[in-house]
Protein backbone atom coordinates (compact mmCIF):
# COMPACT_ATOMS: atom_id res chain seq x y z
CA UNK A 1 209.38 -60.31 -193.16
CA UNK A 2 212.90 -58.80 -193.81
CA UNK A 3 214.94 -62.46 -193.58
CA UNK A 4 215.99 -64.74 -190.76
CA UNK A 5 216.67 -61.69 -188.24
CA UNK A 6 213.21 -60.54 -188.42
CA UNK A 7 211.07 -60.40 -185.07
CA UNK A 8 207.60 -60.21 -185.24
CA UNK A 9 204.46 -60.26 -182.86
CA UNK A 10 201.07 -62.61 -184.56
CA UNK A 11 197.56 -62.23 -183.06
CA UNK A 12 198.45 -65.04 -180.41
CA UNK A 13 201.68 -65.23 -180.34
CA UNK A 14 205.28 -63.03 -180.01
CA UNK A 15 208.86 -64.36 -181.68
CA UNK A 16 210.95 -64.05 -178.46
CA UNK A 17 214.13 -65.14 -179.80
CA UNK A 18 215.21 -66.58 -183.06
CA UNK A 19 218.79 -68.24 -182.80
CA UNK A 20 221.09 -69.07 -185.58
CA UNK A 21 224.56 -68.35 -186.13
CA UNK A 22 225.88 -64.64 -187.41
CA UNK A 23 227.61 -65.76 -189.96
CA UNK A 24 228.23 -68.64 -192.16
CA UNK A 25 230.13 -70.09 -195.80
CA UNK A 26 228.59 -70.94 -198.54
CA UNK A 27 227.59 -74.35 -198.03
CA UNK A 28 227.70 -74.82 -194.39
CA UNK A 29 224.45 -75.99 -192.55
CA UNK A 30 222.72 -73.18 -190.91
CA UNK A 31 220.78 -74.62 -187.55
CA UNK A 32 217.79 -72.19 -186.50
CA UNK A 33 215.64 -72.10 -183.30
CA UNK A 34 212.58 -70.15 -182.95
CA UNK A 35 211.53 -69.55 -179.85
CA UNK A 36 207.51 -68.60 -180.08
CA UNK A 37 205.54 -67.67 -176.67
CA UNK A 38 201.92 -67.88 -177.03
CA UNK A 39 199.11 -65.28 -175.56
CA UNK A 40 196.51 -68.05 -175.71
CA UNK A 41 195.02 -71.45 -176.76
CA UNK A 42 195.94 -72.14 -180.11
CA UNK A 43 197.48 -74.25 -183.03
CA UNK A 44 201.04 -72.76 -184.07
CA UNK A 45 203.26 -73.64 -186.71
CA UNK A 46 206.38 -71.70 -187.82
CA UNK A 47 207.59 -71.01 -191.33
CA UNK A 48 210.26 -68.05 -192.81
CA UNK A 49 210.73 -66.50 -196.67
CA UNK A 50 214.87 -66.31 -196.01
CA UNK A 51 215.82 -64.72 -199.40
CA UNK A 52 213.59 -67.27 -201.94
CA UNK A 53 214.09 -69.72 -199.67
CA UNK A 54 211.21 -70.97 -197.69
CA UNK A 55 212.01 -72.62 -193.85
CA UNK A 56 209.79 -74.91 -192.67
CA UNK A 57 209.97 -75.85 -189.04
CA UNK A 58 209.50 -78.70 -186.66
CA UNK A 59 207.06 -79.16 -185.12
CA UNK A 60 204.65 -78.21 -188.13
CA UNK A 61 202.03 -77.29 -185.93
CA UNK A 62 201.75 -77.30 -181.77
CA UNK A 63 199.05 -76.89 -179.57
CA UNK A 64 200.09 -74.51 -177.00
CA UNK A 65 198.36 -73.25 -174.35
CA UNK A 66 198.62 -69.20 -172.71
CA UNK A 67 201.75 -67.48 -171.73
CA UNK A 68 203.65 -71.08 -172.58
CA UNK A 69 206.97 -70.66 -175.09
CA UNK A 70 208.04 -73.51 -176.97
CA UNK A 71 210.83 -73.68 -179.92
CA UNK A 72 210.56 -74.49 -183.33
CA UNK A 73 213.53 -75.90 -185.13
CA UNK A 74 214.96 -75.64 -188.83
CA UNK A 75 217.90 -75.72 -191.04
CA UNK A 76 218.89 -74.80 -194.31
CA UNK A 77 222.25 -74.91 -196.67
CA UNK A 78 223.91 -71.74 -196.83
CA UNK A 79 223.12 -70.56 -200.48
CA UNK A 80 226.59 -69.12 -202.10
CA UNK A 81 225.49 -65.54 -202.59
């Protein structure tokens, strides 16, 4: 995965949006939404390698049933880089 930006498409599911800001200071809180639609039954849980930082998201892990989307929520603390 090439950071926060990255879109990718799993065995059941497809990223269809990911939205966070463009831009942000050191410091700030960074607010992310992943919007995930899902291709069948399943468990699915969320999670992103943003630099060395690893995002977890909320829910951990939904059940979701076909052609559903649901969003998955994070945040993290702008590193000063």
């Amino acid at each position: 995965m090439q950071g926060i930006s990255a879109i990718a498409v799993g065995t059941y599911t497809w990223i269809v949006d990911i939205i966070a800001p463009a831009s942000a200071n050191a410091g700030d809180l960074v607010n992310v939404e992943v919007k995930v639609y899902c291709l069948s039954e399943a468990y699915i849980g969320v999670n992103c390698l943003y630099d060395d930082t690893l995002l977890s998201f909320t829910p951990e892990w939904i059940w979701m049933t076909p052609y559903t989307i649901r969003s998955f929520t994070s945040s993290f603390t702008m590193p000063n880089k």
